[in-house]
Protein backbone atom coordinates (compact mmCIF):
# COMPACT_ATOMS: atom_id res chain seq x y z
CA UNK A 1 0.00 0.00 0.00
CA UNK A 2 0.87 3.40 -0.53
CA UNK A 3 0.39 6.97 0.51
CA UNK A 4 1.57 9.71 -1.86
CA UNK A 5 0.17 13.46 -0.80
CA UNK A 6 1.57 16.70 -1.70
CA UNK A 7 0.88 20.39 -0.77
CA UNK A 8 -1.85 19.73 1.17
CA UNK A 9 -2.07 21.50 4.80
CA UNK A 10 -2.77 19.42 7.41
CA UNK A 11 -5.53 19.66 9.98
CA UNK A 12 -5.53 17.85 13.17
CA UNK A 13 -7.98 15.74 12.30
CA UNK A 14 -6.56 15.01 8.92
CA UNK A 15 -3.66 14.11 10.33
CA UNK A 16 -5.39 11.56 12.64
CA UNK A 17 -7.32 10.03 10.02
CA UNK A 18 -3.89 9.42 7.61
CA UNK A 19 -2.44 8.06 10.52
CA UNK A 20 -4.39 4.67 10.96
CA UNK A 21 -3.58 4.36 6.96
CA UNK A 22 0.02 4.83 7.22
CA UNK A 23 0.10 1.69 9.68
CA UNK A 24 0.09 -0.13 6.96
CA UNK A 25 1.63 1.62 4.27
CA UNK A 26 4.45 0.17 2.43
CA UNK A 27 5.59 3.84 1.12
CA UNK A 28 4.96 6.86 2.95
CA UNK A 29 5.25 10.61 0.48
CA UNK A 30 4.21 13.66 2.45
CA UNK A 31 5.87 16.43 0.98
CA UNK A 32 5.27 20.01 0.83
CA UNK A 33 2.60 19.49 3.42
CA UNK A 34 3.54 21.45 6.53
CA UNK A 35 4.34 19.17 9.12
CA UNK A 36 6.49 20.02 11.99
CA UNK A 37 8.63 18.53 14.72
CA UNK A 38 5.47 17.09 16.24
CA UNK A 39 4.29 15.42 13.05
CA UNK A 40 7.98 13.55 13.38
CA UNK A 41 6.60 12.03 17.16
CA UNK A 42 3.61 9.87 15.55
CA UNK A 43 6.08 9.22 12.18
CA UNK A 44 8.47 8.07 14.59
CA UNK A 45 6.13 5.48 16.04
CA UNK A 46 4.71 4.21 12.72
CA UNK A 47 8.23 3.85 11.97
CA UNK A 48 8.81 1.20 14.86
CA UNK A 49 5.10 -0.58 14.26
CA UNK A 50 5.02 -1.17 10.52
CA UNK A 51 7.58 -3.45 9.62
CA UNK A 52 6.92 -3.05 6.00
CA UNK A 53 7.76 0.50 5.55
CA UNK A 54 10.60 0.39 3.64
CA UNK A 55 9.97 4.24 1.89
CA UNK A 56 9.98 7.57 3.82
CA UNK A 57 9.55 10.95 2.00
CA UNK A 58 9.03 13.97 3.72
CA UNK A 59 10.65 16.59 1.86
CA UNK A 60 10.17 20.58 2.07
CA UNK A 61 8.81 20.38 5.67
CA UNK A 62 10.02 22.33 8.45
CA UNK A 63 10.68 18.97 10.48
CA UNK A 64 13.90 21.21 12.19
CA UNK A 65 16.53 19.62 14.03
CA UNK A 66 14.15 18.24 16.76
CA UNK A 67 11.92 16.44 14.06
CA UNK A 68 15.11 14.43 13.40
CA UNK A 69 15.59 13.32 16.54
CA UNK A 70 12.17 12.57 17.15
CA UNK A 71 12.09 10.12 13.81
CA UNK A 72 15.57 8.77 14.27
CA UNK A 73 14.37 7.13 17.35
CA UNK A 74 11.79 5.24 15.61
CA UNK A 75 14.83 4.43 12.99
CA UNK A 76 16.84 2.66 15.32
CA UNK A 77 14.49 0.44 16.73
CA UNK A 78 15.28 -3.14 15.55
CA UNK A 79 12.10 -3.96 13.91
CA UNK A 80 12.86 -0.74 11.49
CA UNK A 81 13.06 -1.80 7.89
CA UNK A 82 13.17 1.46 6.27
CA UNK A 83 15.33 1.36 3.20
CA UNK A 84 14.56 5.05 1.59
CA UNK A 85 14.44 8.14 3.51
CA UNK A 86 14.14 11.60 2.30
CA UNK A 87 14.93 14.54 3.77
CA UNK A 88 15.23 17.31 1.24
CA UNK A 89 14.84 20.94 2.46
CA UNK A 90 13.44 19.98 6.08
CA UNK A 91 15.74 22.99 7.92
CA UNK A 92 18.21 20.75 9.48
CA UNK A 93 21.51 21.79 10.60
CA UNK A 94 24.69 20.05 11.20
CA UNK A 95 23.03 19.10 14.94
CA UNK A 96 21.01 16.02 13.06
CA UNK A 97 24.17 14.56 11.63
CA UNK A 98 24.86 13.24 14.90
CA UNK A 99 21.63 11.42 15.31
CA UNK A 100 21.56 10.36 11.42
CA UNK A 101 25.35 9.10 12.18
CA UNK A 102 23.76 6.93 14.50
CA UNK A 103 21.39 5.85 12.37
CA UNK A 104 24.12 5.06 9.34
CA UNK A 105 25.78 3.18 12.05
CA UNK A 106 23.13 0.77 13.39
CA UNK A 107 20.44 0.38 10.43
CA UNK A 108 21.72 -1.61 8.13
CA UNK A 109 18.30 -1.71 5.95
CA UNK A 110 19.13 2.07 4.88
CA UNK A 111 20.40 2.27 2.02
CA UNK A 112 19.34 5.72 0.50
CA UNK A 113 19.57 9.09 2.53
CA UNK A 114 18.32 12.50 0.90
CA UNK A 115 19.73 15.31 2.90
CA UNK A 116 20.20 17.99 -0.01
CA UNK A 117 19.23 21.72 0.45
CA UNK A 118 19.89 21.36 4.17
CA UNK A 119 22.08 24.00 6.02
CA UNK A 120 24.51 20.33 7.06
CA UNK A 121 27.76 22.53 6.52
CA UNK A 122 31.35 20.73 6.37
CA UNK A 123 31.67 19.66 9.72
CA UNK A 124 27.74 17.96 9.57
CA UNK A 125 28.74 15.85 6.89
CA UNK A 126 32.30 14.88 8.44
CA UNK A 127 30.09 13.32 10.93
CA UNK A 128 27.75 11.38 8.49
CA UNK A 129 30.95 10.21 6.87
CA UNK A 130 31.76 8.60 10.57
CA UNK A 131 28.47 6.94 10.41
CA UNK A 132 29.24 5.31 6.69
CA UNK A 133 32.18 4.17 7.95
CA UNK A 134 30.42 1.49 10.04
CA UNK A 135 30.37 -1.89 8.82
CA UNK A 136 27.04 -1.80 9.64
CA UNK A 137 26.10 0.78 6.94
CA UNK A 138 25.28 -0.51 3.71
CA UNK A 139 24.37 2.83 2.13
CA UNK A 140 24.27 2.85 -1.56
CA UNK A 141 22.93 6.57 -2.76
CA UNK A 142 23.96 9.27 -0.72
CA UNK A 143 22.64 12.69 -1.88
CA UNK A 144 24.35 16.23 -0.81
CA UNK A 145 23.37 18.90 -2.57
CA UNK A 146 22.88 22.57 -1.39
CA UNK A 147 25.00 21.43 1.97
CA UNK A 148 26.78 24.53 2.34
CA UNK A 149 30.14 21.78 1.55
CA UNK A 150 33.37 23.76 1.31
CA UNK A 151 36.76 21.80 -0.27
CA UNK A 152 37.45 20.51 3.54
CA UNK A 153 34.90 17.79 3.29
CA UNK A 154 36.68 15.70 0.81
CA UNK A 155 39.05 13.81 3.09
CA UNK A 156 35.92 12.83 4.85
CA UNK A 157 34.27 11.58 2.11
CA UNK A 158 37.38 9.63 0.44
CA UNK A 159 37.80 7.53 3.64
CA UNK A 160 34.05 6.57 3.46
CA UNK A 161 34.49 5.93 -0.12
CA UNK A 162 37.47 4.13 0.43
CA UNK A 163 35.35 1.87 3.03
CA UNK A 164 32.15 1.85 1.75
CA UNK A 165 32.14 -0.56 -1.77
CA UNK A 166 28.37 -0.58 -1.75
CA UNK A 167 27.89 3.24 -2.59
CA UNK A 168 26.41 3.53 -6.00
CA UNK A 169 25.38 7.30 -6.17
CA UNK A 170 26.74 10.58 -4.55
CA UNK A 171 25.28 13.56 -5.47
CA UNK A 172 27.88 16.77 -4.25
CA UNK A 173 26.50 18.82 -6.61
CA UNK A 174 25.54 22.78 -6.20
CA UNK A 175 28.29 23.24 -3.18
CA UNK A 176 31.69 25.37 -3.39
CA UNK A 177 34.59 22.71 -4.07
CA UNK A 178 36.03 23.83 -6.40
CA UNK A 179 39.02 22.35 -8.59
CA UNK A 180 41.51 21.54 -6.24
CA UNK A 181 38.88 19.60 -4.60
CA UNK A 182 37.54 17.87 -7.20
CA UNK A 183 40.77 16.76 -8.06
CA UNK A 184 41.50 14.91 -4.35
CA UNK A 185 38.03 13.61 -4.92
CA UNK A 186 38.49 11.96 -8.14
CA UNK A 187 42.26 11.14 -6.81
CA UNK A 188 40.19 9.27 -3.95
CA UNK A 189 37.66 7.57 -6.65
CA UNK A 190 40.29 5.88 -8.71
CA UNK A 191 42.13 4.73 -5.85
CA UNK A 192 39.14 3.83 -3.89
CA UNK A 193 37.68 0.21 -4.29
CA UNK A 194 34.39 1.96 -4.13
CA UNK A 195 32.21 0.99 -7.49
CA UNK A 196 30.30 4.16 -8.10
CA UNK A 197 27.57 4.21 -10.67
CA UNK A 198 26.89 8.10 -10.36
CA UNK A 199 28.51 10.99 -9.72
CA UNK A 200 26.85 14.68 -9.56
CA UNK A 201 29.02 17.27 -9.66
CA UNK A 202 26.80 20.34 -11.01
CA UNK A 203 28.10 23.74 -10.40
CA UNK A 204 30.63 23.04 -8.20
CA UNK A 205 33.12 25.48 -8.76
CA UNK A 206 35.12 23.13 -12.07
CA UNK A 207 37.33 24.61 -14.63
CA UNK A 208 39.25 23.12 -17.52
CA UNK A 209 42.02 22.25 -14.70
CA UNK A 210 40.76 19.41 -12.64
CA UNK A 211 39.00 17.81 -16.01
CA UNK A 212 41.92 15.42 -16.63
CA UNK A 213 41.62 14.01 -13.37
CA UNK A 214 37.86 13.61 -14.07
CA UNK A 215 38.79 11.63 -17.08
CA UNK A 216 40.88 9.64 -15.36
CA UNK A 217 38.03 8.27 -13.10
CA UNK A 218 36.20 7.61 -16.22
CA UNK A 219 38.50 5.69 -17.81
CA UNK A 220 39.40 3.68 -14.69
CA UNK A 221 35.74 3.29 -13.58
CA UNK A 222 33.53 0.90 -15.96
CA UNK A 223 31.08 1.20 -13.20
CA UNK A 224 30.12 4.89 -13.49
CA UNK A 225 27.12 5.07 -15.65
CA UNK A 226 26.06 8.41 -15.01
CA UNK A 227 28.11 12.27 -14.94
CA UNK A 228 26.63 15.36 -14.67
CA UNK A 229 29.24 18.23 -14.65
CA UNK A 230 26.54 21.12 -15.48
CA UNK A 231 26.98 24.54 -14.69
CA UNK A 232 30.48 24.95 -14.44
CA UNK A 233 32.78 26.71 -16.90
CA UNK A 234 34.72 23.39 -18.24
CA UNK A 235 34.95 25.15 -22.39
CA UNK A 236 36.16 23.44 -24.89
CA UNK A 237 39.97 22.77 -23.81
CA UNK A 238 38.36 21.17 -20.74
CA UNK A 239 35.62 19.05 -22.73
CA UNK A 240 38.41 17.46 -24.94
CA UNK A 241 40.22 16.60 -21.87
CA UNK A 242 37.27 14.91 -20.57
CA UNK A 243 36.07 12.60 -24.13
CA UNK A 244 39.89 10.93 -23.64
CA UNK A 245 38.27 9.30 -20.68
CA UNK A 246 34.76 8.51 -21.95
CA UNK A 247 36.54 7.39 -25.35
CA UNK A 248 38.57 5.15 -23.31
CA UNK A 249 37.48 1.41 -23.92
CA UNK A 250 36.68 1.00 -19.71
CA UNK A 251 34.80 3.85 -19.61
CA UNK A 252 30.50 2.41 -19.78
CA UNK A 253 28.96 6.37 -19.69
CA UNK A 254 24.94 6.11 -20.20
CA UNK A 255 23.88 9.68 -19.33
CA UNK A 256 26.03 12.36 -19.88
CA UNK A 257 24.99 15.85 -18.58
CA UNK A 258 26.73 19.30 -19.92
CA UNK A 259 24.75 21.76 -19.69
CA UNK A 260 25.50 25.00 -19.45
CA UNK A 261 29.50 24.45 -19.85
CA UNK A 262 30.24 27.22 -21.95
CA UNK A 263 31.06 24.82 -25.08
CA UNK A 264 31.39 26.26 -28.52
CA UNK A 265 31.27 24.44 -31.96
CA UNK A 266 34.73 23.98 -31.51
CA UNK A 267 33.60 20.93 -28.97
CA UNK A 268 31.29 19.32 -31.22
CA UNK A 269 33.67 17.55 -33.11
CA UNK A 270 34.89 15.82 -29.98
CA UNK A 271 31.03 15.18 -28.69
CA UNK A 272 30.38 13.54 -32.71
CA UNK A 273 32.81 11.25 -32.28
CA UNK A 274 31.81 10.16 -29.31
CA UNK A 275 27.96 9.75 -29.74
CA UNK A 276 28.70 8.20 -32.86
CA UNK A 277 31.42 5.67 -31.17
CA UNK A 278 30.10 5.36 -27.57
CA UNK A 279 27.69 2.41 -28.34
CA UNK A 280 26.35 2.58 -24.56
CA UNK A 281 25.85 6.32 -24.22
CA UNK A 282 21.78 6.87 -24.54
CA UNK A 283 21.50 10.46 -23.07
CA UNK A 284 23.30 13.74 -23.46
CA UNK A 285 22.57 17.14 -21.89
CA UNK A 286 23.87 19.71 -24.04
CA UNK A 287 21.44 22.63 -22.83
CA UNK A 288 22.52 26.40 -22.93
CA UNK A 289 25.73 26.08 -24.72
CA UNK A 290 26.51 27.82 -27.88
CA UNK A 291 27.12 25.11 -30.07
CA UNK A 292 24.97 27.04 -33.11
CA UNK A 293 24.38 25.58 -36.26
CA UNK A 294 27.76 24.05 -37.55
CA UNK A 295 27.97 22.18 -33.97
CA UNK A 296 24.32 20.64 -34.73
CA UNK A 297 24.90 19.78 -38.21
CA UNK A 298 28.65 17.76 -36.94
CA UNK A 299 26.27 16.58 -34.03
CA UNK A 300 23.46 15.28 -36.59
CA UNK A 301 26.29 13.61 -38.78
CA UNK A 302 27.21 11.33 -35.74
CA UNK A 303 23.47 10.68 -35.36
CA UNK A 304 23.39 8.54 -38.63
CA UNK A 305 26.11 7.14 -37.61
CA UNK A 306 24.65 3.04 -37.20
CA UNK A 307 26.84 2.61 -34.14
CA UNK A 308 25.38 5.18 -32.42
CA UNK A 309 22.69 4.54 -29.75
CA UNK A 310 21.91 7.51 -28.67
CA UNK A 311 18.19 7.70 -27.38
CA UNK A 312 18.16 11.14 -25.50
CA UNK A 313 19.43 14.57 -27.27
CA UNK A 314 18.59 17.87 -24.96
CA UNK A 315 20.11 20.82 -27.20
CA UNK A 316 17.53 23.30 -25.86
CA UNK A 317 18.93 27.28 -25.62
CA UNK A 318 21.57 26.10 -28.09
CA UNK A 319 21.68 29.36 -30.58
CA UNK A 320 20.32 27.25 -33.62
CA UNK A 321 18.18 28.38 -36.24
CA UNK A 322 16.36 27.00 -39.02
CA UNK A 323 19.89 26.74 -41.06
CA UNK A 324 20.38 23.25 -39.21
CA UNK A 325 17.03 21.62 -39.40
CA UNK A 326 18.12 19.94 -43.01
CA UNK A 327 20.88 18.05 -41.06
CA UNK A 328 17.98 17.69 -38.23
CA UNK A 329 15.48 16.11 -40.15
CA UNK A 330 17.96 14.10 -41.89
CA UNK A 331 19.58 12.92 -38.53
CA UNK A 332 15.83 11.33 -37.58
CA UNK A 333 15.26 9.73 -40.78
CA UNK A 334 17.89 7.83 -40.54
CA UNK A 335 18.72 6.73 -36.81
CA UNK A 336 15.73 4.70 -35.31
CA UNK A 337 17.33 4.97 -31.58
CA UNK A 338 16.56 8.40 -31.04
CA UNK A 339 13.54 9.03 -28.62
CA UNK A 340 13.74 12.09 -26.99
CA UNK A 341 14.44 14.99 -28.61
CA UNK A 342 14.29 18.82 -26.66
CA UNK A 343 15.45 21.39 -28.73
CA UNK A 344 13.26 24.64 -27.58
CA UNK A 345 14.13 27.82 -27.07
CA UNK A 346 16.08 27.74 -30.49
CA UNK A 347 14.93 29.85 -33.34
CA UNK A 348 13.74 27.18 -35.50
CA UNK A 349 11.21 29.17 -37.20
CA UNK A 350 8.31 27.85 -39.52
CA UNK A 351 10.73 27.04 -42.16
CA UNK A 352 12.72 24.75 -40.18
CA UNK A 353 9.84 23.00 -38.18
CA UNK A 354 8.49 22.07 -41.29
CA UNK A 355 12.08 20.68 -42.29
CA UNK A 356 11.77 18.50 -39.33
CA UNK A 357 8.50 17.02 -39.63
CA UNK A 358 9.83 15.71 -43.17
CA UNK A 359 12.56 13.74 -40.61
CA UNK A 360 9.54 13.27 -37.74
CA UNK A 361 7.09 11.76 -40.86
CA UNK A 362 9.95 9.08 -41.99
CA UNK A 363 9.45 5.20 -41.33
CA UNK A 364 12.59 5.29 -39.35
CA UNK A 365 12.25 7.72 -36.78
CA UNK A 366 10.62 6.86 -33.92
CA UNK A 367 10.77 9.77 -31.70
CA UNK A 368 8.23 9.60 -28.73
CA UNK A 369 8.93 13.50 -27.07
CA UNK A 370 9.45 16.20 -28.58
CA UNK A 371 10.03 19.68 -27.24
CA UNK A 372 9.60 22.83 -29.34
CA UNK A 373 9.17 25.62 -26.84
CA UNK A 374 9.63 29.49 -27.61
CA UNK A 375 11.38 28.43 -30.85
CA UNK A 376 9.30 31.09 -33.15
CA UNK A 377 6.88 29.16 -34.71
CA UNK A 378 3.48 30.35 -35.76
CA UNK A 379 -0.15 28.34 -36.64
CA UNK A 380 1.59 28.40 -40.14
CA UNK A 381 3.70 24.69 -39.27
CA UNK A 382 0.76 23.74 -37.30
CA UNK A 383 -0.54 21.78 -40.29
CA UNK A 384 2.65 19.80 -40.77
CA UNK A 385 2.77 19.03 -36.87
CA UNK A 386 -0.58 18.06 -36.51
CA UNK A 387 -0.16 15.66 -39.64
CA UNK A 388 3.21 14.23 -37.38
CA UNK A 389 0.64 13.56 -34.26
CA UNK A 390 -2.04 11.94 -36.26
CA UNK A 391 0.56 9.35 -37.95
CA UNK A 392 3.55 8.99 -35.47
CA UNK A 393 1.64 6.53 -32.79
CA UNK A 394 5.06 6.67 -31.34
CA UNK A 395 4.79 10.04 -30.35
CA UNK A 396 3.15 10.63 -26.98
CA UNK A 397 4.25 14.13 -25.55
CA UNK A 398 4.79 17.45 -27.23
CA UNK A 399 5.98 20.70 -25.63
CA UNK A 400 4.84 23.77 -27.95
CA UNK A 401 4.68 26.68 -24.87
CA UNK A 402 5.98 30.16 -25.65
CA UNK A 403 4.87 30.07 -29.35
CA UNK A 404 2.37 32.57 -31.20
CA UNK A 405 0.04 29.49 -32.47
CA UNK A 406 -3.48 31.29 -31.41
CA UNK A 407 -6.48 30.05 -32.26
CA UNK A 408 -5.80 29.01 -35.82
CA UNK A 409 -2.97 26.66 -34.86
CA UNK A 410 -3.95 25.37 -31.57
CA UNK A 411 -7.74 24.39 -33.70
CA UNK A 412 -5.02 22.12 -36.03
CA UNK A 413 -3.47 20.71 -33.15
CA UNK A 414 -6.83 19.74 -31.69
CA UNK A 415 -8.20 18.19 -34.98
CA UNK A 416 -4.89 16.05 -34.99
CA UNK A 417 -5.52 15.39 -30.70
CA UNK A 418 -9.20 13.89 -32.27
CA UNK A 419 -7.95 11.76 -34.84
CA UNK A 420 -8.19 7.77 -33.74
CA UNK A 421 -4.55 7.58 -34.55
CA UNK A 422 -3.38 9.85 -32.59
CA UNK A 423 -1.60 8.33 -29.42
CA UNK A 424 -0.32 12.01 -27.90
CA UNK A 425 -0.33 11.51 -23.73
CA UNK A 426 0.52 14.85 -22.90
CA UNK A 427 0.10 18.17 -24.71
CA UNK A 428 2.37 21.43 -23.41
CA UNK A 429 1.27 24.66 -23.91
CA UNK A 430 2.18 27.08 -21.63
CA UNK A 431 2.25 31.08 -22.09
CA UNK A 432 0.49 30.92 -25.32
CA UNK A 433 -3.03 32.91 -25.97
CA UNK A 434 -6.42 31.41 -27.10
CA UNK A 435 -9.95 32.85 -26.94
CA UNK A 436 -12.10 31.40 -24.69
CA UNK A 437 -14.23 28.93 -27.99
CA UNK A 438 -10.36 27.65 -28.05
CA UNK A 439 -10.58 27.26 -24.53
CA UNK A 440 -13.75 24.99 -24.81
CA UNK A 441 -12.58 23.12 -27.10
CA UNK A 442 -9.74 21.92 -25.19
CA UNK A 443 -11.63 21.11 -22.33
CA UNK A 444 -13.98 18.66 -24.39
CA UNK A 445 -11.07 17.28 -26.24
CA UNK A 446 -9.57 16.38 -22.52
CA UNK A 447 -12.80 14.60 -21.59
CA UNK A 448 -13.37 13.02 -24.39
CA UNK A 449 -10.24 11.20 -24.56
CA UNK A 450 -9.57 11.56 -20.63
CA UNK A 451 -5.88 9.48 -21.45
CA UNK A 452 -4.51 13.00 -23.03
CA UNK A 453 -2.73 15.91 -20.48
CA UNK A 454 -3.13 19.42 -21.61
CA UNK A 455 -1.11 21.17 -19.79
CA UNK A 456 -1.23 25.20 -19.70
């Protein structure tokens, strides 16, 4: 059984009545719903009764520092068998690392703690590292961000590394490390026997200068699956330092996140290669980089490429235009991997839309979301987009927000929403204006076919 409730406010007598349910609950998701330090008492006793709570999410509650201690209590009573607990913006301070230490230390069912956006500071998470340290502790995603971590924590967290083999995820990003402290971490990672599977490191203070040591991890890691190095000013000299590691035969990268890296074209020759050579890479995160046209139309050559595998693209806020939607809608005729494609907030135009529906419209391509938010476009493509939704069953969410469609194009959308072949699941449209007969229209299309989202 499960109990999933967000934003609501909770009465006393709410509150009571969710209680007797949670007793038997098997997952527990309360947040955003105001509860308190006293709410933590009774969570604290359903912890110790109901053995088959293995899920705790209480996330953007003031629970304070005395909430903690009041649910850690129920956490290390033996017949606790909670497994995920999240903590996420709760207003803790570094005084609940001592009682989560002691929870690390005894519970050896835990093994995911969410402590991110949490004033925890350095010396907090010193103390959790104590607690990971335990044999006891069989902790396997460990997530930090917003901590308030300085470069001082990384000895900390190397020893627990170094001790702690089951730890599959650690998420530092969004704290002040900073390259000389990215560098003793990734020193720690290769040396470590720990087998990480992802690592978050999203503005944390990188450069170019601590990107070989990154490499180095990935090329002496086959078990990290997952980077994210977003927000921080790596360029171009520092991306080609960091494709000799994910070109490098151990390296097994799945999801690769860049955004916002301050890449030119200049890097897309390296990024090519290596979606068009990286057989397991199936998601890249390009976003808000200005990679233009000639770094789309390299990046589209790799996409034909048949060794590449590539199922996620995200070049949204990329500076393109419709000079690259040729090499676009060329890119999806041809590669049948590609599933996800988000490309808004480029300035695609009409002209190149309809360039990209030819690609969309072909046998091969088998996109399933597409995102074409604030990219220019006008009720003038709507015609060739709505013809894409009514023959590509494949295709079950489309983002069109921020676009002057008005009535005349959001009417062709509809038709194509009403069309038996049309599979569409969820329809974005944000921020775009439609009298209110448009208005009605939408809200009969949604319940006559109750299985489609419009979203606004």
């Amino acid at each position: 059984m499960e109990l999933d409730i967000q934003c609501e406010e909770m009465s006393p007598s709410r509150w009571a009545e969710l209680l007797s349910t949670m007793k038997s609950c098997k997952t527990i998701r309360l947040d955003d719903c105001n509860l308190s330090s006293s709410n933590c008492k009774d969570l604290s006793s359903i912890i110790n009764t109901n053995p088959s709570l293995t899920e705790l999410k209480l996330n953007n509650n003031e629970l304070g520092d005395a909430g903690i201690e009041y649910l850690c209590k129920g956490l290390l009573m033996p017949s606790c068998s909670l497994q995920k607990l999240w903590l996420q913006n709760c207003n803790l301070t570094s005084a609940s690392c001592e009682t989560l230490r002691s929870v690390l230390s005894a519970q050896p069912s835990l093994t995911e703690l969410h402590v991110g956006d949490n004033k925890l500071g350095t010396a907090g998470v010193k103390v959790l590292c104590q607690g990971m340290m335990n044999p006891n502790c069989k902790l396997q995603k460990l997530q930090l961000e917003y901590c308030e971590l300085t470069a001082d924590i990384v000895e900390a967290l190397n020893a627990a590394l170094q001790s702690k083999p089951t730890l599959k995820e650690l998420s530092l990003s969004n704290n002040t490390l900073g390259d000389t402290a990215v560098k003793q971490l990734c020193r720690g990672l290769v040396e470590a026997s720990c087998n990480l599977e992802l690592l978050h490191l999203e503005n944390c203070g990188i450069t170019s200068d601590s990107c070989r040591e990154i490499s180095t991890v990935l090329s002496n890691k086959s078990s990290l699956l997952d980077l994210s190095v977003g927000d921080n000013k790596i360029g171009d000299s520092g991306l080609a330092l960091l494709c000799q590691g994910l070109m490098h035969p151990n390296c097994k990268i799945q999801k690769l996140w860049l955004w916002d890296c301050d890449l030119t074209s200049a890097s897309c020759k390296d990024l090519s290669r290596l979606i068009s050579t990286k057989e397991t890479l199936t998601e890249i995160s390009l976003i808000d980089n200005n990679l233009r046209d000639s770094g789309m139309e390299m990046l589209c050559q790799a996409l034909k490429d048949p060794r590449s595998k590539l199922q996620e693209l995200w070049v949204r806020e990329c500076g393109l235009t419709t000079a690259c939607c040729k090499a676009v809608s060329s890119a999806l005729s041809v590669n049948k991997n590609l599933k996800v494609l988000h490309i808004g907030e480029n300035k695609l135009g009409d002209a190149g839309v309809e360039l990209m529906c030819e690609g969309l419209l072909h046998p091969n391509c088998n996109i399933q979301s597409l995102w074409l938010g604030n990219c220019d476009i006008t009720a003038a493509c709507c015609a060739s987009l709505a013809t894409v939704m009514a023959t590509k069953q494949c295709l079950t969410e489309l983002d069109l927000s921020y676009n002057s469609l008005e009535d005349e194009g959001i009417r062709k959308i509809c038709e194509a929403l009403r069309n038996p072949s049309c599979n569409l699941q969820q329809l974005i449209l944000y921020d775009i204006f439609w009298s209110s007969e448009v208005d009605d229209e939408l809200r009969a299309l949604e319940e006559s076919k109750p299985e489609v989202k419009i979203i606004s």
